[in-house]
Protein backbone atom coordinates (compact mmCIF):
# COMPACT_ATOMS: atom_id res chain seq x y z
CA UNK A 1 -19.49 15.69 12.30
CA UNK A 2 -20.22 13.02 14.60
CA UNK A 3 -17.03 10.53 15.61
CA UNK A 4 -19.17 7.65 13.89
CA UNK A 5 -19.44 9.44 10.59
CA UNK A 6 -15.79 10.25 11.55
CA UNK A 7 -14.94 6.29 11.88
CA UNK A 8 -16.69 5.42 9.12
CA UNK A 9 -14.68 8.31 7.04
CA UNK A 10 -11.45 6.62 8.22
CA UNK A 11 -12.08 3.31 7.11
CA UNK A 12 -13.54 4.29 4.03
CA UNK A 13 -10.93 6.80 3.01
CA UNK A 14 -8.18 4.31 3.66
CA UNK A 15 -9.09 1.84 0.68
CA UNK A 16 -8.31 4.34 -1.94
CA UNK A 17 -4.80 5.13 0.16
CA UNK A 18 -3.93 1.78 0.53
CA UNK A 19 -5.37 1.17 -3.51
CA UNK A 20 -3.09 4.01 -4.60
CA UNK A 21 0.13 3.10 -2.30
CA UNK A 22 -0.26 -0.10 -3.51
CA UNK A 23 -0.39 0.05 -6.90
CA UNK A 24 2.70 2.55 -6.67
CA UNK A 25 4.87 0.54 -4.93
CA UNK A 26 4.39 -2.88 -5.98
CA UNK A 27 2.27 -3.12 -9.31
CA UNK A 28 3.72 -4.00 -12.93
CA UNK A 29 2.13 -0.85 -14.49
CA UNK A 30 4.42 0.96 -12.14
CA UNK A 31 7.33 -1.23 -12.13
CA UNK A 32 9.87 1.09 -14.80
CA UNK A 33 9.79 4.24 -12.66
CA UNK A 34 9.56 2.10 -8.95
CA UNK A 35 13.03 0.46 -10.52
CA UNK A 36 14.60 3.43 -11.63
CA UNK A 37 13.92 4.90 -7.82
CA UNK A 38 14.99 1.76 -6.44
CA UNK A 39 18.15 2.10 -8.38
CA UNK A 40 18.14 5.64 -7.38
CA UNK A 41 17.78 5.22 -3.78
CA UNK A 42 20.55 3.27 -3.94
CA UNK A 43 23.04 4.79 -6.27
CA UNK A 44 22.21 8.25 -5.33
CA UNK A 45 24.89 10.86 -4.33
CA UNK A 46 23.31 12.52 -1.64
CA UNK A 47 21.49 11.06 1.46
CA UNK A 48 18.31 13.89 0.52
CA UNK A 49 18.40 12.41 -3.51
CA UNK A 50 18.58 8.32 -1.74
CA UNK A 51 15.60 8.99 0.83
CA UNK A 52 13.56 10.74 -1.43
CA UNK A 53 13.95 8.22 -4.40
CA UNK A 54 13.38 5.56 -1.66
CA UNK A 55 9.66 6.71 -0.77
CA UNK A 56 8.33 5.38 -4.41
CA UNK A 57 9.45 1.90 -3.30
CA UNK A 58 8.50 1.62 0.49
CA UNK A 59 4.10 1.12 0.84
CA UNK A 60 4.76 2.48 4.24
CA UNK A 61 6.45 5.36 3.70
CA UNK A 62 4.72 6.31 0.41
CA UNK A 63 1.05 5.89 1.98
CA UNK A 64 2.01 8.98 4.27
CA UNK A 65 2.26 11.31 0.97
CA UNK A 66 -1.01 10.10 -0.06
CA UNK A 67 -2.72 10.31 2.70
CA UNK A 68 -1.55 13.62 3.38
CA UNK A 69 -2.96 14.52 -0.35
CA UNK A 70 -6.30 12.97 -0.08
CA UNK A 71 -6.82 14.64 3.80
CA UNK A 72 -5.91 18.18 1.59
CA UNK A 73 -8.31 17.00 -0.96
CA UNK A 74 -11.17 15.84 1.42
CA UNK A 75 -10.74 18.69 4.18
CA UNK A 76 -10.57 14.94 6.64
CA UNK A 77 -10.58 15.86 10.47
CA UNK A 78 -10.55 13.32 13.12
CA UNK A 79 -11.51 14.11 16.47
CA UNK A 80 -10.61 17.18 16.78
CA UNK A 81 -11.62 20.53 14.52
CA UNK A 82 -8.31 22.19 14.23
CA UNK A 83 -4.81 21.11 13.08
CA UNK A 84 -4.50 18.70 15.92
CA UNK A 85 -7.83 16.75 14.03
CA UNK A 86 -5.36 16.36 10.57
CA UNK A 87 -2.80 15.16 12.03
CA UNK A 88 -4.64 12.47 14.27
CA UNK A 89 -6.22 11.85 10.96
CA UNK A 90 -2.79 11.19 8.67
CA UNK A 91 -1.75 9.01 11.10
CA UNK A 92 -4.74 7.36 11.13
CA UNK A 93 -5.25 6.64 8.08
CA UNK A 94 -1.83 5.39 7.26
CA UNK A 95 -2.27 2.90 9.89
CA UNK A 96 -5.99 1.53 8.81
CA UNK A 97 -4.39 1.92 4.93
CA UNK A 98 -1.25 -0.17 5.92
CA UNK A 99 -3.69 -3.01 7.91
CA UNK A 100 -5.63 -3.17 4.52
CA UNK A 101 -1.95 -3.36 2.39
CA UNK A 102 -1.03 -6.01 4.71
CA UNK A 103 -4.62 -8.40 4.20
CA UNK A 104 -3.94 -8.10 0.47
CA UNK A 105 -0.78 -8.59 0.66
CA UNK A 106 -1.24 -12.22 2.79
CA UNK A 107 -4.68 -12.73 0.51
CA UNK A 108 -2.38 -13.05 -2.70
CA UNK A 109 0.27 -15.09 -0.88
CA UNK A 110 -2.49 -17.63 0.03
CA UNK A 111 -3.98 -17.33 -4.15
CA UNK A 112 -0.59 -17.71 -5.31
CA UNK A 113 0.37 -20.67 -2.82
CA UNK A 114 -2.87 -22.48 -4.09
CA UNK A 115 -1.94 -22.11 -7.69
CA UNK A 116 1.07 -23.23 -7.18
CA UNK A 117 0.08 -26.52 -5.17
CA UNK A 118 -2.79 -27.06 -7.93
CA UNK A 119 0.21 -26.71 -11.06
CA UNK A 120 2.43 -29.35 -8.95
CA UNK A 121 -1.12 -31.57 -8.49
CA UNK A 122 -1.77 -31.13 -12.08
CA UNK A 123 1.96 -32.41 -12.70
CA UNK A 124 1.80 -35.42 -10.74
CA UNK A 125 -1.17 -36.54 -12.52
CA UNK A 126 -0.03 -36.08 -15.84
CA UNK A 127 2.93 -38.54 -14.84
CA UNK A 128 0.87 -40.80 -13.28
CA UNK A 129 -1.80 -41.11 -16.41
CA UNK A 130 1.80 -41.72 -18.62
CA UNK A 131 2.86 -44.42 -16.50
């Protein structure tokens, strides 16, 4: 494969790891079981029971299991054709998937700022049209 179909395969198979690592850690469909590890990782009697529990709550550290599952699933090399070109490619990955987490994560900061300036607009209005 040719390293542009390669860099193109890294950026594109980084949306659904950063989709799926997302949604995991910081979602509301997920939010039972990512408190019950958070709990967990804290609580937990052994440092091997904590750190495992603790990988369901991190994006970082969760995005490495499932990039390591979808470079299983998809066969993904980069650069290199032998077991140097996975592991070039997990780390890869994680770090495009991670840059992706992190523009979401700053795009909803900026939604959720403007909704809440436009509710605090809205307010002073209202108390201005009842004065």
């Amino acid at each position: 494969m040719e390293l542009y179909e390669q860099i193109i395969r890294l950026f594109v198979l980084a949306i659904p790891i950063a989709c799926v690592a997302w949604t995991v850690t910081h979602e509301e469909i997920f939010r039972e079981p990512r408190e019950y590890c958070k709990n967990q990782s804290q609580a937990g009697k052994t440092i091997l029971q904590r750190k495992f529990f603790y990988v369901f709550t991190c994006e970082y550290c969760f995005s490495f299991y499932v990039t390591i599952l979808f470079v299983i699933v998809t066969n993904y090399q980069l650069l290199f054709t032998d077991w140097r070109g996975y592991i070039i490619a997990v780390f890869s990955l994680v770090w495009i998937a991670n840059i992706y987490m992190s523009l979401f994560f700053n795009i909803r900061i900026g939604i959720k700022k403007e909704g809440l300036e436009a509710k605090v607009k809205e307010k002073e209005l209202d108390e201005i049209s009842k004065s």
